[in-house]
C-alpha atoms as a PDB file:
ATOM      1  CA  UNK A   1       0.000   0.000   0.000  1.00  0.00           C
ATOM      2  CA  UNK A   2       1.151   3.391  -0.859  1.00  0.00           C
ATOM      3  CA  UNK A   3       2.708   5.383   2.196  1.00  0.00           C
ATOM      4  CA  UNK A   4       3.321   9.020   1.813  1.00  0.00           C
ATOM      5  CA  UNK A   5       6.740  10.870   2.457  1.00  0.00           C
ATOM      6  CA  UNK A   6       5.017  14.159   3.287  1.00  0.00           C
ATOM      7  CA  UNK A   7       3.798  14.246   7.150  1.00  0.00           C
ATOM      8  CA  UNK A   8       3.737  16.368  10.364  1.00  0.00           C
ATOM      9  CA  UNK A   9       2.892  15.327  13.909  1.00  0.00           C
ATOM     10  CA  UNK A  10       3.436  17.094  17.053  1.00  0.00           C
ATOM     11  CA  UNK A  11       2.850  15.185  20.930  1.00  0.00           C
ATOM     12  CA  UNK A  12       3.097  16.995  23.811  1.00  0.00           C
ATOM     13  CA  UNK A  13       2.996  15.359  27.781  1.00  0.00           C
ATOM     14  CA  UNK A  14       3.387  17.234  31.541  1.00  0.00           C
ATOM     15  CA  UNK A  15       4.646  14.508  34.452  1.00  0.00           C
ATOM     16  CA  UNK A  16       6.025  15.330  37.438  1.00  0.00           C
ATOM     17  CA  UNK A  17       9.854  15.830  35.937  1.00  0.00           C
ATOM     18  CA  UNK A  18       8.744  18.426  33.501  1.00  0.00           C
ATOM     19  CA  UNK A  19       6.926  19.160  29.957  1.00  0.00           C
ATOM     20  CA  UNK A  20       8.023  17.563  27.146  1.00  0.00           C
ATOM     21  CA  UNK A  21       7.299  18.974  23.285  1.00  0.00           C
ATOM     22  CA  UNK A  22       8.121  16.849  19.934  1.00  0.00           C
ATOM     23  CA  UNK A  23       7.259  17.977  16.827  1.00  0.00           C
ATOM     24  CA  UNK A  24       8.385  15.565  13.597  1.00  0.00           C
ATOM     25  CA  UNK A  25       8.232  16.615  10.462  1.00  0.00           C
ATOM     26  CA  UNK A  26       8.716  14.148   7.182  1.00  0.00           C
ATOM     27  CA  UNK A  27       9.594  15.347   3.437  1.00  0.00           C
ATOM     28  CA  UNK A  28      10.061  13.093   0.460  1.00  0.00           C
ATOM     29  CA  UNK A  29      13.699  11.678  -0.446  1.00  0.00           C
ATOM     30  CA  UNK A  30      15.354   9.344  -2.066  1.00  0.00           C
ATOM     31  CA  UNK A  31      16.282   7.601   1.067  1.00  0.00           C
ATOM     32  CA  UNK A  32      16.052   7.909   4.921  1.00  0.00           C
ATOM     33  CA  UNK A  33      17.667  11.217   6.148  1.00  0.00           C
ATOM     34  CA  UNK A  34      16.834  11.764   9.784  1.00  0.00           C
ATOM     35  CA  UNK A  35      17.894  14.940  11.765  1.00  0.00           C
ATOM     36  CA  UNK A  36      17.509  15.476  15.578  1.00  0.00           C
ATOM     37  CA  UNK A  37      17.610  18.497  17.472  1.00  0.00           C
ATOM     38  CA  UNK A  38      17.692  17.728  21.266  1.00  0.00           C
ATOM     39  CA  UNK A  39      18.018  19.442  24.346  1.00  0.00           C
ATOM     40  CA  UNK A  40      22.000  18.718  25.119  1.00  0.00           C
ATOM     41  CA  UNK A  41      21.160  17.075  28.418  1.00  0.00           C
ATOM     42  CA  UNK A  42      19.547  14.964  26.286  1.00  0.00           C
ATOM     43  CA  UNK A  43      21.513  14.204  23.592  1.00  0.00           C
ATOM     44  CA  UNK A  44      22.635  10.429  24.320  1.00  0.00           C
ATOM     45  CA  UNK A  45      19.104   9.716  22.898  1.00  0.00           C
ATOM     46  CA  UNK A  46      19.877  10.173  19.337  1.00  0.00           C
ATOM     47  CA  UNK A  47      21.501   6.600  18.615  1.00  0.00           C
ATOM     48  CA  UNK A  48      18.314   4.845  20.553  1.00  0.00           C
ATOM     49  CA  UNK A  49      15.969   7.228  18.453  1.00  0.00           C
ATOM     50  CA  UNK A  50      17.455   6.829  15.028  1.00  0.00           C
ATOM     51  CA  UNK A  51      17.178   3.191  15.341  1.00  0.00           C
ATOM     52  CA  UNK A  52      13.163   3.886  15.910  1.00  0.00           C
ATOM     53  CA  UNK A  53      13.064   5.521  12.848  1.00  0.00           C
ATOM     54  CA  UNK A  54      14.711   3.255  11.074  1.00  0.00           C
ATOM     55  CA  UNK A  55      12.249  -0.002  12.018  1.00  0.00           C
ATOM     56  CA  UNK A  56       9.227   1.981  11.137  1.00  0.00           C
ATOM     57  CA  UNK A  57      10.853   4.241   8.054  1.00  0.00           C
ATOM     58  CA  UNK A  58      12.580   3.427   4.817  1.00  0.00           C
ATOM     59  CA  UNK A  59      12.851   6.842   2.734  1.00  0.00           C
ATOM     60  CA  UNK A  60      11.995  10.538   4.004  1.00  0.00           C
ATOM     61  CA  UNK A  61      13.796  13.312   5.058  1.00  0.00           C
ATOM     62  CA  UNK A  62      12.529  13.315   8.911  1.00  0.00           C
ATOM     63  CA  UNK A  63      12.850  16.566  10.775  1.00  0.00           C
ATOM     64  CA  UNK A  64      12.868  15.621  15.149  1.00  0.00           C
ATOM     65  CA  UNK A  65      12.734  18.330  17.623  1.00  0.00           C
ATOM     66  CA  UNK A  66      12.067  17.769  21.211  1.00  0.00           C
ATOM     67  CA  UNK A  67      11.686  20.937  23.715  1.00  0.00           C
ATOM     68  CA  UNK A  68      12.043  19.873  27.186  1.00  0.00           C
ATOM     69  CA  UNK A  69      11.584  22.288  30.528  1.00  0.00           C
ATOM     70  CA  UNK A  70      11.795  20.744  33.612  1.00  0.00           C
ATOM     71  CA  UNK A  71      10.194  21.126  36.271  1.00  0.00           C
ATOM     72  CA  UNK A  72      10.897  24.350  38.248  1.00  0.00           C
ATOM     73  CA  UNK A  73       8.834  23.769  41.467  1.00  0.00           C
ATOM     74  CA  UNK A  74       9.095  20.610  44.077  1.00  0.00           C
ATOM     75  CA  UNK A  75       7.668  19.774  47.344  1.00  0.00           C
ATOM     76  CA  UNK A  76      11.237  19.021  48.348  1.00  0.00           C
ATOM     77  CA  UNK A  77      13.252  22.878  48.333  1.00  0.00           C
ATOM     78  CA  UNK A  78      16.129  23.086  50.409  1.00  0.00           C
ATOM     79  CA  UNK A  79      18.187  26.398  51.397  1.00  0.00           C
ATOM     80  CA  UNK A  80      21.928  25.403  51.326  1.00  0.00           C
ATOM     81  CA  UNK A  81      22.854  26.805  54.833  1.00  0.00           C
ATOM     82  CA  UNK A  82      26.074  27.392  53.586  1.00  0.00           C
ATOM     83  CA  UNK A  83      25.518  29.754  50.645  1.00  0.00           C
ATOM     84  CA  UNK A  84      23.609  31.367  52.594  1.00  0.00           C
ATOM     85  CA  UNK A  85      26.209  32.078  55.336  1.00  0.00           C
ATOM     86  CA  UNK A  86      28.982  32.742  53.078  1.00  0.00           C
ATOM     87  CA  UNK A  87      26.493  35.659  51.409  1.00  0.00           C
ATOM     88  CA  UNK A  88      25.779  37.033  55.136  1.00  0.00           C
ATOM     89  CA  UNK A  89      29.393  37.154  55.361  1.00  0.00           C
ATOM     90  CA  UNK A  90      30.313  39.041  52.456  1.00  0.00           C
ATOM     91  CA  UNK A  91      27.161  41.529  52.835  1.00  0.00           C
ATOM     92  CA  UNK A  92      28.610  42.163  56.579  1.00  0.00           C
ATOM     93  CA  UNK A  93      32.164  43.116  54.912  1.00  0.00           C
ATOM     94  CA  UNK A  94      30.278  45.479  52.626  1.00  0.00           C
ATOM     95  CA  UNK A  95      28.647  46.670  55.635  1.00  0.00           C
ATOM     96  CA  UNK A  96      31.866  47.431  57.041  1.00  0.00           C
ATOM     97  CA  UNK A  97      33.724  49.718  54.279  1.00  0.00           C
ATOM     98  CA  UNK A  98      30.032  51.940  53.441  1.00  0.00           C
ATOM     99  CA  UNK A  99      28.493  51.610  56.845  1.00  0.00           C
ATOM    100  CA  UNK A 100      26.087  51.101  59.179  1.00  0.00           C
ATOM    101  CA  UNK A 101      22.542  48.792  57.600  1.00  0.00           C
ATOM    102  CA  UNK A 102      22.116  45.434  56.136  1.00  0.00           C
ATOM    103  CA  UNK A 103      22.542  45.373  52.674  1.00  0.00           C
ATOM    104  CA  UNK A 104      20.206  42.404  52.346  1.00  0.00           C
ATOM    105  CA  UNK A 105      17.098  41.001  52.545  1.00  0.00           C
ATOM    106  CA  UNK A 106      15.243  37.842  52.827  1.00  0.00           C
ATOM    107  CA  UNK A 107      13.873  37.964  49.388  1.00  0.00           C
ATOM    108  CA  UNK A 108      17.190  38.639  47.949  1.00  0.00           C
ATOM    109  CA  UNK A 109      18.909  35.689  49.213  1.00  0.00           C
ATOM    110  CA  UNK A 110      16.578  33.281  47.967  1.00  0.00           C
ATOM    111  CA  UNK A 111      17.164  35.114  45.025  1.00  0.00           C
ATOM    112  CA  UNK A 112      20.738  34.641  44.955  1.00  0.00           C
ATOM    113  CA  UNK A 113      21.988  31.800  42.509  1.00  0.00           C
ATOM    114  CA  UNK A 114      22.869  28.477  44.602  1.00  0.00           C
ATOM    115  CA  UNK A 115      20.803  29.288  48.281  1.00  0.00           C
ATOM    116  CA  UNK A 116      17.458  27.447  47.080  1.00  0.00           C
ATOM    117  CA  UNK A 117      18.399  23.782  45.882  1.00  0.00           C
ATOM    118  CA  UNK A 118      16.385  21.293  44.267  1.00  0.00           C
ATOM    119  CA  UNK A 119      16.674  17.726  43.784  1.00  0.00           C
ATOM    120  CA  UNK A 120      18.234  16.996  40.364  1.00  0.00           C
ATOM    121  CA  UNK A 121      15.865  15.399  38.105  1.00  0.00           C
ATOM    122  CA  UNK A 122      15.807  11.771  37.540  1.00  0.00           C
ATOM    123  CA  UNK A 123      17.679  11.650  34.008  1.00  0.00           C
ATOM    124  CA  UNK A 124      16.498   7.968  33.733  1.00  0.00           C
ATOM    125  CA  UNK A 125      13.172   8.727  33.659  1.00  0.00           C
ATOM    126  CA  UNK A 126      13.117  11.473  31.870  1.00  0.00           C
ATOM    127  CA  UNK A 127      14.664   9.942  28.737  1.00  0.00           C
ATOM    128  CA  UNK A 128      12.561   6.908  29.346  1.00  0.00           C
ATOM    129  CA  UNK A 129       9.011   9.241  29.279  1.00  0.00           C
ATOM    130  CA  UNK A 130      11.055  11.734  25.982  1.00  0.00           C
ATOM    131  CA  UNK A 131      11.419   8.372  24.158  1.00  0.00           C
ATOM    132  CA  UNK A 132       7.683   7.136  25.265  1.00  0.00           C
ATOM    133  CA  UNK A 133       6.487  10.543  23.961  1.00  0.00           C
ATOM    134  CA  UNK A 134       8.680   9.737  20.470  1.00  0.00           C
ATOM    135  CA  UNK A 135       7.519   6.577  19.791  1.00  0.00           C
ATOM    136  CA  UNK A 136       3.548   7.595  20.206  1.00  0.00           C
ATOM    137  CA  UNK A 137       4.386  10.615  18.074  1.00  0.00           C
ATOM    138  CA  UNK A 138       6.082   8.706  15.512  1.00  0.00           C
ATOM    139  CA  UNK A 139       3.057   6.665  14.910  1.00  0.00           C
ATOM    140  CA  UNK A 140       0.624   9.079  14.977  1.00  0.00           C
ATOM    141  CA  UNK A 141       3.080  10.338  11.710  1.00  0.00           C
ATOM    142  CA  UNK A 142       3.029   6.744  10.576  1.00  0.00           C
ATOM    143  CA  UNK A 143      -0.707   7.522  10.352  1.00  0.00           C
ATOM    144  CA  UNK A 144      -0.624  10.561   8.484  1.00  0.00           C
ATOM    145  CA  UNK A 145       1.099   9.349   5.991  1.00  0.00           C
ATOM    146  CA  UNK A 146      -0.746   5.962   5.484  1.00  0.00           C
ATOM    147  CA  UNK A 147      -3.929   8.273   5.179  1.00  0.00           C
ATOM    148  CA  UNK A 148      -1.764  10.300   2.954  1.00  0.00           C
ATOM    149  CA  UNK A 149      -0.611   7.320   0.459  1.00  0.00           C
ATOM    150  CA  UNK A 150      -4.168   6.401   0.636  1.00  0.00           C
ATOM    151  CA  UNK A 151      -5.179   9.460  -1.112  1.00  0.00           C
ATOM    152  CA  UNK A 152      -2.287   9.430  -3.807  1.00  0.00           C
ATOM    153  CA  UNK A 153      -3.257   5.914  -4.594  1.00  0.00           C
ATOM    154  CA  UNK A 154      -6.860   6.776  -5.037  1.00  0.00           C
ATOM    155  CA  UNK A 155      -5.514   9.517  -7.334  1.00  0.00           C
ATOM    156  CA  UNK A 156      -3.053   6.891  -9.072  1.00  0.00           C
ATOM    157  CA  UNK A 157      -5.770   4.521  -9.504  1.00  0.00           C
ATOM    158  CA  UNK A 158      -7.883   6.856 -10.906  1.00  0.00           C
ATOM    159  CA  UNK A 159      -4.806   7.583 -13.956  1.00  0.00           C
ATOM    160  CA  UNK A 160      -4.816   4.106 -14.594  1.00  0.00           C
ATOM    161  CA  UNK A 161      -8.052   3.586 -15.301  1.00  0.00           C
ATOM    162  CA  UNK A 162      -7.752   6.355 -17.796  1.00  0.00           C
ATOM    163  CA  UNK A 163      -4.969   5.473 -19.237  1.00  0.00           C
ATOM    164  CA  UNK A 164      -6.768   1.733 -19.800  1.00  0.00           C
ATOM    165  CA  UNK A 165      -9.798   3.549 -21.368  1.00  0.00           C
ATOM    166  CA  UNK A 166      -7.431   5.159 -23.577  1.00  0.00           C
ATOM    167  CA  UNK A 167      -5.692   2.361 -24.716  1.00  0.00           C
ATOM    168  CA  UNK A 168      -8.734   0.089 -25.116  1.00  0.00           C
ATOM    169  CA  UNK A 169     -10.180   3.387 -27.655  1.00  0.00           C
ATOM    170  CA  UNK A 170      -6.442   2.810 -29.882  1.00  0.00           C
ATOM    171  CA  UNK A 171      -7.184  -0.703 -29.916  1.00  0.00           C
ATOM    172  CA  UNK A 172     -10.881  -0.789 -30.903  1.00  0.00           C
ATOM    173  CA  UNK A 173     -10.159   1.850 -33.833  1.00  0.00           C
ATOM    174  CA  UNK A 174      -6.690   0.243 -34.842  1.00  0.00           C
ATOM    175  CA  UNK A 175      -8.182  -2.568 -37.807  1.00  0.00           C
ATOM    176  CA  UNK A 176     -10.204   0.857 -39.223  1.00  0.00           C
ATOM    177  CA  UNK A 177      -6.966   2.936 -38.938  1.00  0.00           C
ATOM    178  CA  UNK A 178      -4.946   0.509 -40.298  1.00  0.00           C
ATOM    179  CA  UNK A 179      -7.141  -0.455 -43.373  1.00  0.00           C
ATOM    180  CA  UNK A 180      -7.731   3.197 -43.745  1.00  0.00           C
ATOM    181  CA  UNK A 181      -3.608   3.160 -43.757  1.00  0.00           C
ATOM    182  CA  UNK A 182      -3.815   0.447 -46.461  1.00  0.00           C
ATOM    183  CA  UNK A 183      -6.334   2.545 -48.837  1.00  0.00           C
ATOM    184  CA  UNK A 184      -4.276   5.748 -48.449  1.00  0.00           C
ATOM    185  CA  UNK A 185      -0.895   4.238 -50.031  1.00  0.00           C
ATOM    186  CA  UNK A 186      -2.695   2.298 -52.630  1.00  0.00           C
ATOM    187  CA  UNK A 187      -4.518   5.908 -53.621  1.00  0.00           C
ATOM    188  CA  UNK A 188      -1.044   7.579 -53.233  1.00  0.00           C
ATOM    189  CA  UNK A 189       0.554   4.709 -55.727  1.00  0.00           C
ATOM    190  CA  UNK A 190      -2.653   5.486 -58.130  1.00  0.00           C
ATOM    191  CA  UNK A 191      -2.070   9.162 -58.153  1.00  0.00           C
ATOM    192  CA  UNK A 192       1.670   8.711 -59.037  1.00  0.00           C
ATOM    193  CA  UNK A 193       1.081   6.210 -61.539  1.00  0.00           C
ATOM    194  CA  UNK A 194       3.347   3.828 -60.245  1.00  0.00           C
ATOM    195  CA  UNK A 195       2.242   0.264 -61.755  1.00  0.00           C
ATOM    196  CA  UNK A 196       3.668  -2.258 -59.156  1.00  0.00           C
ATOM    197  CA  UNK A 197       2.203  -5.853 -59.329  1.00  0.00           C
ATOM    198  CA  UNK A 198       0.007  -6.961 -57.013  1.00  0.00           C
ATOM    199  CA  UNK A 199       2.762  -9.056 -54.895  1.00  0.00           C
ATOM    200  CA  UNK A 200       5.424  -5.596 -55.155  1.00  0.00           C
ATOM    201  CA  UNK A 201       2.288  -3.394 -53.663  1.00  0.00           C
ATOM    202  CA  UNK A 202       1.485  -6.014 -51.088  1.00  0.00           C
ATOM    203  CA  UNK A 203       4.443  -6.073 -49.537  1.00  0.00           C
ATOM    204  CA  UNK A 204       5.338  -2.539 -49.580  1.00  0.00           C
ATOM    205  CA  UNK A 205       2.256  -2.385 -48.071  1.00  0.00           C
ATOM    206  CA  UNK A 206       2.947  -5.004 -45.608  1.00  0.00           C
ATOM    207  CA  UNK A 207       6.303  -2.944 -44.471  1.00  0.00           C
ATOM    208  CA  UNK A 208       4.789   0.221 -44.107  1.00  0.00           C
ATOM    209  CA  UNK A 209       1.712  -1.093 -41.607  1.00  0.00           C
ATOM    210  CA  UNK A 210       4.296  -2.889 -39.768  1.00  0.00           C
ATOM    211  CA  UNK A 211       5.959   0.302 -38.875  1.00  0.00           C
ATOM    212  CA  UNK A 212       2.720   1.674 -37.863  1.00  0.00           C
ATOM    213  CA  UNK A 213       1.376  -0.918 -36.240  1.00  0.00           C
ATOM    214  CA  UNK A 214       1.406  -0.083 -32.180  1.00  0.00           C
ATOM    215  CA  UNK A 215      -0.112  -3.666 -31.098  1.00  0.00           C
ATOM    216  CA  UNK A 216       2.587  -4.615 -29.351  1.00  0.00           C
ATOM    217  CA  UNK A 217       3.468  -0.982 -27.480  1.00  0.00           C
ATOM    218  CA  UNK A 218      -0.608  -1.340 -26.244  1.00  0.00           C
ATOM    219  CA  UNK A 219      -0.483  -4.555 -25.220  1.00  0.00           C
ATOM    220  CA  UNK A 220       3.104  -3.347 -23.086  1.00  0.00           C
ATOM    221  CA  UNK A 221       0.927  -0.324 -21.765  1.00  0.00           C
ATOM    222  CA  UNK A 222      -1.554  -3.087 -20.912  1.00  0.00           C
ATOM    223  CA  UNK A 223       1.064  -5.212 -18.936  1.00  0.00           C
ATOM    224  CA  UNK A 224       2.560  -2.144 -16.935  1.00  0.00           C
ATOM    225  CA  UNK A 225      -0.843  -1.186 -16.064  1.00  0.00           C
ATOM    226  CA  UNK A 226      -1.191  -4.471 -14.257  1.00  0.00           C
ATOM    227  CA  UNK A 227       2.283  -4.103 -12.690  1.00  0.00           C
ATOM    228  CA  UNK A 228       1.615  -0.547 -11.162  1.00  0.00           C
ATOM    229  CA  UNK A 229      -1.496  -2.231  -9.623  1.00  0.00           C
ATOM    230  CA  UNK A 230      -0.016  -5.203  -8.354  1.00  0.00           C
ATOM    231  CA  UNK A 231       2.983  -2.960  -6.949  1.00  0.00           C
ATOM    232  CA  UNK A 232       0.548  -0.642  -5.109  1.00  0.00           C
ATOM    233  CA  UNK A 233      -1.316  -3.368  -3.422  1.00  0.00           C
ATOM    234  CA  UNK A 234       2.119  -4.127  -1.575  1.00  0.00           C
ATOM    235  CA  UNK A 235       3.903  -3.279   1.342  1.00  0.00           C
ATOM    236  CA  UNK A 236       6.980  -1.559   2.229  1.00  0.00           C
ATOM    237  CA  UNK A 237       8.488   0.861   0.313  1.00  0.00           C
ATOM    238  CA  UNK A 238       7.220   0.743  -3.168  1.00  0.00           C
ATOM    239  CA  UNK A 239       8.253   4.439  -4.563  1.00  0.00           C
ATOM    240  CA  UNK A 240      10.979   3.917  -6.259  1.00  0.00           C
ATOM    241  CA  UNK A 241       9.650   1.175  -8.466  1.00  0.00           C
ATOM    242  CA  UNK A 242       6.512   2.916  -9.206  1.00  0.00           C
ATOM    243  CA  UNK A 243       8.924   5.784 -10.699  1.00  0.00           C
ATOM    244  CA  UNK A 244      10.726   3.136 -12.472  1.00  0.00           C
ATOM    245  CA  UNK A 245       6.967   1.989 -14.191  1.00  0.00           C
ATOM    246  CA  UNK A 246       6.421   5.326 -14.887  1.00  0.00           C
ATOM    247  CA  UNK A 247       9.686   5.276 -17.518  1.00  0.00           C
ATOM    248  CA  UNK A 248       8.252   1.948 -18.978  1.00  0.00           C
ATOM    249  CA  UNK A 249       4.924   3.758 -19.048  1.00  0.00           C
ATOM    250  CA  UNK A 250       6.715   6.924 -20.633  1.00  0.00           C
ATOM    251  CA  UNK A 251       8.714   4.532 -23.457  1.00  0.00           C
ATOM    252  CA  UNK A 252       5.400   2.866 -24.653  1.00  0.00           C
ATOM    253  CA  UNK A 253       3.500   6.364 -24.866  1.00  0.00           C
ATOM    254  CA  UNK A 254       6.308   8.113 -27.137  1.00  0.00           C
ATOM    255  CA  UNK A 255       6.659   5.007 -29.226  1.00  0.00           C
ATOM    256  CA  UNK A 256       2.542   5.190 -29.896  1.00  0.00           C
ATOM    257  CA  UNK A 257       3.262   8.694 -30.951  1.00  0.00           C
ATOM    258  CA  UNK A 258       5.765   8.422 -32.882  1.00  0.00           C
ATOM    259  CA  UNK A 259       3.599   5.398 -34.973  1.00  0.00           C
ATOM    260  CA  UNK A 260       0.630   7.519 -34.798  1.00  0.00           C
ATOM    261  CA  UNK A 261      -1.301   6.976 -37.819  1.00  0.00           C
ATOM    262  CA  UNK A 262      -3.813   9.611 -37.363  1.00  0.00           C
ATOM    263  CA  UNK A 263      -4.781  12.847 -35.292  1.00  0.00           C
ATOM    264  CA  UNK A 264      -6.535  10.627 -32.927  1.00  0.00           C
ATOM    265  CA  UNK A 265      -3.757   8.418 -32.316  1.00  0.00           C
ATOM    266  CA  UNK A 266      -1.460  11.122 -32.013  1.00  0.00           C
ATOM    267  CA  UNK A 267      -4.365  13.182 -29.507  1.00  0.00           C
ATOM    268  CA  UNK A 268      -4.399   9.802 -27.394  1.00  0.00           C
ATOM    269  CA  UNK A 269      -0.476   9.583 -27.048  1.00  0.00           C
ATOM    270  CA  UNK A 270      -0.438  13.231 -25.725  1.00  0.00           C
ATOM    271  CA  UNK A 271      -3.079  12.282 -23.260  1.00  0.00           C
ATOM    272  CA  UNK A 272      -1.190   9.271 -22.239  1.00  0.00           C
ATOM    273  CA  UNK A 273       1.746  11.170 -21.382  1.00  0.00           C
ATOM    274  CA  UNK A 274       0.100  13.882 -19.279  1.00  0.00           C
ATOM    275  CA  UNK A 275      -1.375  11.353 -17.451  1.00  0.00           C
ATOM    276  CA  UNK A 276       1.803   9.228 -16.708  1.00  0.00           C
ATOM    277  CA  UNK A 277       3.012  12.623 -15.856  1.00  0.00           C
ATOM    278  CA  UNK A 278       0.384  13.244 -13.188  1.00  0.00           C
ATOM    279  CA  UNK A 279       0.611   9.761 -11.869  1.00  0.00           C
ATOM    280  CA  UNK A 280       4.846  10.546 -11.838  1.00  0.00           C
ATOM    281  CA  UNK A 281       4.825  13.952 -10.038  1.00  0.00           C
ATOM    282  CA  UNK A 282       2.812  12.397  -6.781  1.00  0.00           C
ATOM    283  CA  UNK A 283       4.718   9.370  -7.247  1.00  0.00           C
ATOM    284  CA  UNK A 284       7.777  11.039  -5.767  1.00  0.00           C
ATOM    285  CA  UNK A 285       5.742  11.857  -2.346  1.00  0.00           C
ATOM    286  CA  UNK A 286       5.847   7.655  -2.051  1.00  0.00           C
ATOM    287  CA  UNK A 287       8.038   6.070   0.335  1.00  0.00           C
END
């Protein structure tokens, strides 16, 4: 089944060691080209979540960004005595040299970088809940793009049918084109009074159809359509060998046009190619 490369998802969770943000973004590519961009307390994660990606991805450029704040409150505050002391020290030596008055107040120790400790935060568990958070945000991606490829091979499917209709229409009026083919040069022959026996005409006749005839490019088109369908009903990544039909598709179309033995022929091949053209251009969105 067709997967798209083209996907956003964003998961967001609040615990007890802080809030936690991921946002993943996915791009088409030729092949799998993931980029993190992690808090740098957090950065031993990268190995662990690149081999995620890798299990569930095979092609995509995958944007990961994860925003983490811990928490800045806990039950547990302590006032390190020490700091504290040490500050009530150095305030008293100011005291000395401009004078009489304390230079400081409750509020501004607290304030004071190092009095109010807090516990530090169980790194453990906070990777373990920033990879939990990854892996439900990567499949809710997944998701996006399934729904995604669903809609490009709705649109795929459509092509082919058309392209079928078209090539069924060469190949109902191909015995009229080609006798038609057959009455023009024997009128032509007429005209310029060229008197060729009836063997002589019938074979230059018989070389000059040949190179017209397109019965085997239709029933090629007919045999690639088949393959595209059988292709999409698989799994895995399938892209690159739908773009790989879409040449063979291609080959067969300018071949019919260049064989055309009429406007109608020649308005068919046109159509043809737009449509492989369509089918090509959201065909690179498929892992």
């Amino acid at each position: 089944m067709a997967r798209s490369m083209t996907a956003f998802a964003r998961g967001d969770d609040q615990t007890n060691l802080g809030s936690y943000s991921w946002e993943i973004r996915s791009v088409n590519s030729r092949y799998l080209e993931p980029h993190f961009r992690l808090p740098e307390n957090l950065r031993a994660l990268e190995t662990d979540l690149r081999d995620a990606l890798r299990k569930t991805l095979q092609r995509g450029k995958i944007e990961c960004g994860l925003k983490y704040t811990p928490s800045q409150f806990s039950d547990d505050i302590r006032i390190n005595e020490d700091a504290v002391r040490k500050l009530n020290h150095a305030a008293d030596q100011v005291h000395g040299i401009i004078g009489p008055g304390n230079a400081l107040n409750a509020l501004e120790v607290l304030n004071w970088p190092g009095v109010l400790e807090q516990p530090a935060a169980d790194m453990v568990q906070v990777r373990a809940e920033a990879v939990a958070l990854f892996q439900r945000t990567l499949e809710d991606l997944i998701e996006m793009r399934s729904r995604e490829g669903d809609a490009l091979q709705v649109f795929i499917e459509q092509r082919l049918d058309s392209i079928g209709e078209q090539v069924a229409a060469v190949k109902a009026c191909l015995p009229d084109l080609l006798s038609q083919q057959r009455a023009n040069l024997q009128a032509r022959f007429e005209d310029l009074s060229i008197n060729l026996d009836a063997d002589r005409l019938e074979q230059e006749m018989v070389i000059l159809l040949q190179k017209a005839d397109v019965d085997e490019e239709l029933d090629r088109l007919e045999a690639h359509l088949v393959e595209v369908r059988r292709i999409l009903s698989q799994k895995g990544a399938i892209g690159r060998r739908l773009d790989f039909m879409m040449q063979e598709l291609n080959r067969e179309a300018n071949t019919l046009s260049s064989k055309s033995l009429s406007s109608l022929t020649t308005q068919i091949a046109v159509e043809l190619k737009v449509l492989i053209e369509q089918m090509r251009e959201q065909i690179q969105n498929i892992e």
